[in-house]
C-alpha atoms as a PDB file:
ATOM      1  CA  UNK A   1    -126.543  -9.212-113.795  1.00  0.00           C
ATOM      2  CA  UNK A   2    -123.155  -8.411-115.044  1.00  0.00           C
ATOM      3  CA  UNK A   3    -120.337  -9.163-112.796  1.00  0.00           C
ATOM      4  CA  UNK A   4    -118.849  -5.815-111.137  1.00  0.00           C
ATOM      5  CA  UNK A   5    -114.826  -5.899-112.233  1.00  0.00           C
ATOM      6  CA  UNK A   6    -112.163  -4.391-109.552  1.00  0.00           C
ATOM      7  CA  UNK A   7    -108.853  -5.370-108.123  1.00  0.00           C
ATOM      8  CA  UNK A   8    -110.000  -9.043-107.481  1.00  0.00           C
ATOM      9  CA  UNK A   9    -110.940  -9.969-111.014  1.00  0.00           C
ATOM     10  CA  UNK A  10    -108.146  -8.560-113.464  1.00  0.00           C
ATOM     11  CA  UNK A  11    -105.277 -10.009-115.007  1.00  0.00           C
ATOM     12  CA  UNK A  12    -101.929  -8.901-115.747  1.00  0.00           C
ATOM     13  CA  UNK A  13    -101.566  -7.815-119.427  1.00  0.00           C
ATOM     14  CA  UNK A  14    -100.006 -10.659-120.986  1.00  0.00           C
ATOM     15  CA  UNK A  15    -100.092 -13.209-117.652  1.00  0.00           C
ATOM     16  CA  UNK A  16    -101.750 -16.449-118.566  1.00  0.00           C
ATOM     17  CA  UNK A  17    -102.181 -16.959-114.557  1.00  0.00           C
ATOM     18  CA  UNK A  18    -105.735 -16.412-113.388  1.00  0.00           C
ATOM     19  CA  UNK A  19    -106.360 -14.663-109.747  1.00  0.00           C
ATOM     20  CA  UNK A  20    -107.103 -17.210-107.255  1.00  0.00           C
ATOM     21  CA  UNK A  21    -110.673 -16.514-107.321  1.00  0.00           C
ATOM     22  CA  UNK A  22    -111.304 -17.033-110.785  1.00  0.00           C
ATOM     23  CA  UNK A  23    -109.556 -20.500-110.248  1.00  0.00           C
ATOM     24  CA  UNK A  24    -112.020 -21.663-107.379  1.00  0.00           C
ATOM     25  CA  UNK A  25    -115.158 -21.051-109.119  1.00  0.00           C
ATOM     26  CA  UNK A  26    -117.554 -23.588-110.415  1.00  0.00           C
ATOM     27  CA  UNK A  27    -118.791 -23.794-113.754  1.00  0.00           C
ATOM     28  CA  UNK A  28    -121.487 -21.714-114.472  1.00  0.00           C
ATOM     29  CA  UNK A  29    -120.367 -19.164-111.017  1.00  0.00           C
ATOM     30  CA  UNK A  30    -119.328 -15.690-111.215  1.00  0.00           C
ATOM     31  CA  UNK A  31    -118.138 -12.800-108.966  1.00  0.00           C
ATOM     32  CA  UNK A  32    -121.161 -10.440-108.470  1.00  0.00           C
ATOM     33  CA  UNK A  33    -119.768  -8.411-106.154  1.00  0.00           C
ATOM     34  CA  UNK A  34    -116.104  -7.168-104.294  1.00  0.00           C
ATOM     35  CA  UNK A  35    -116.288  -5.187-101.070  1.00  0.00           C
ATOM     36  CA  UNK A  36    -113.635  -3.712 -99.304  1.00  0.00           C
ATOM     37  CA  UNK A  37    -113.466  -2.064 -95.630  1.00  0.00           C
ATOM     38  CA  UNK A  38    -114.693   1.170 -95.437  1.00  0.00           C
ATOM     39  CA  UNK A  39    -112.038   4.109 -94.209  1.00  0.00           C
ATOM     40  CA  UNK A  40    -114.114   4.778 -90.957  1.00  0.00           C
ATOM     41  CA  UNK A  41    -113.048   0.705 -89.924  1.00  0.00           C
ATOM     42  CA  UNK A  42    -109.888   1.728 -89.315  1.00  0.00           C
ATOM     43  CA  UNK A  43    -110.865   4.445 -86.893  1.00  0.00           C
ATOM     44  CA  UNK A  44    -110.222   2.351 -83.915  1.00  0.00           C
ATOM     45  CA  UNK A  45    -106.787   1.145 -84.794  1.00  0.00           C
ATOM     46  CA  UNK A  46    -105.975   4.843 -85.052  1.00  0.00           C
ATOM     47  CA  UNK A  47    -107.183   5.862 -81.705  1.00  0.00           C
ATOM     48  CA  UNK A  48    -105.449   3.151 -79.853  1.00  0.00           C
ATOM     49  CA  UNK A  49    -102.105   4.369 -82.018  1.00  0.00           C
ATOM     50  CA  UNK A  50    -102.700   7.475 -80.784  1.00  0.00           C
ATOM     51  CA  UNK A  51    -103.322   6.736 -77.213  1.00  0.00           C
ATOM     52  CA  UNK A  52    -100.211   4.352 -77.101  1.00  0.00           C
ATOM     53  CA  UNK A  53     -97.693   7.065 -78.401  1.00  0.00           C
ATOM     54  CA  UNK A  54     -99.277   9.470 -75.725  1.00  0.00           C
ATOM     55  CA  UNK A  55     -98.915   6.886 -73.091  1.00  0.00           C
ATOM     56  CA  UNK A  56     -95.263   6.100 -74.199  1.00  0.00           C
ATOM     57  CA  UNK A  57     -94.519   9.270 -74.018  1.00  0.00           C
ATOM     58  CA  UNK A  58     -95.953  10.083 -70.234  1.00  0.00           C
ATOM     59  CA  UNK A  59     -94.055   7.225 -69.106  1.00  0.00           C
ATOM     60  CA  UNK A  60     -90.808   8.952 -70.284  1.00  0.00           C
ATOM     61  CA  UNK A  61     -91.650  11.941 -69.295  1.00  0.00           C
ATOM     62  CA  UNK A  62     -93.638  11.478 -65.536  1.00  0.00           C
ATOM     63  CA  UNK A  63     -93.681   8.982 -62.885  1.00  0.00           C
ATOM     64  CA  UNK A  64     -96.422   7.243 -63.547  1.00  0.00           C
ATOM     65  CA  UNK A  65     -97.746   4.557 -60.950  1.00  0.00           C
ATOM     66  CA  UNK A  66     -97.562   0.666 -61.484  1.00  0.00           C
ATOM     67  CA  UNK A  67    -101.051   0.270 -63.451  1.00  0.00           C
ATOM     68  CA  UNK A  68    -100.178   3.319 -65.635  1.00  0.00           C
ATOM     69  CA  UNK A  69     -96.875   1.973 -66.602  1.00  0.00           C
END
């Protein structure tokens, strides 16, 4: 099975440094596969962003009680 190349496997053109993972392999080892997160992971962070800002914002705005602020 050839080895899938992305971000994690190139060089720079000219660069005789080799990416850190191509450094720690064995003899004989290869990278088969990269992964990154998927778009929908970061969902969360976004809705807590969102809810912050709102919540920043009511506390300028209204008088909110001691658990709310």
């Amino acid at each position: 099975m050839q080895a899938r190349t992305g971000p994690v496997g190139t060089r720079a053109a000219g660069s005789d440094d080799m990416s850190y993972i191509q450094r720690v392999l064995q003899p004989g080892e290869q990278v088969r596969h990269v992964a990154s997160i998927h778009w929908i992971g970061y969902w969360s962070g976004v809705v807590v962003a969102i809810l912050a800002v709102i919540a920043c914002w009511l506390s300028e705005t209204m008088y909110l009680t001691g658990f709310w602020r």
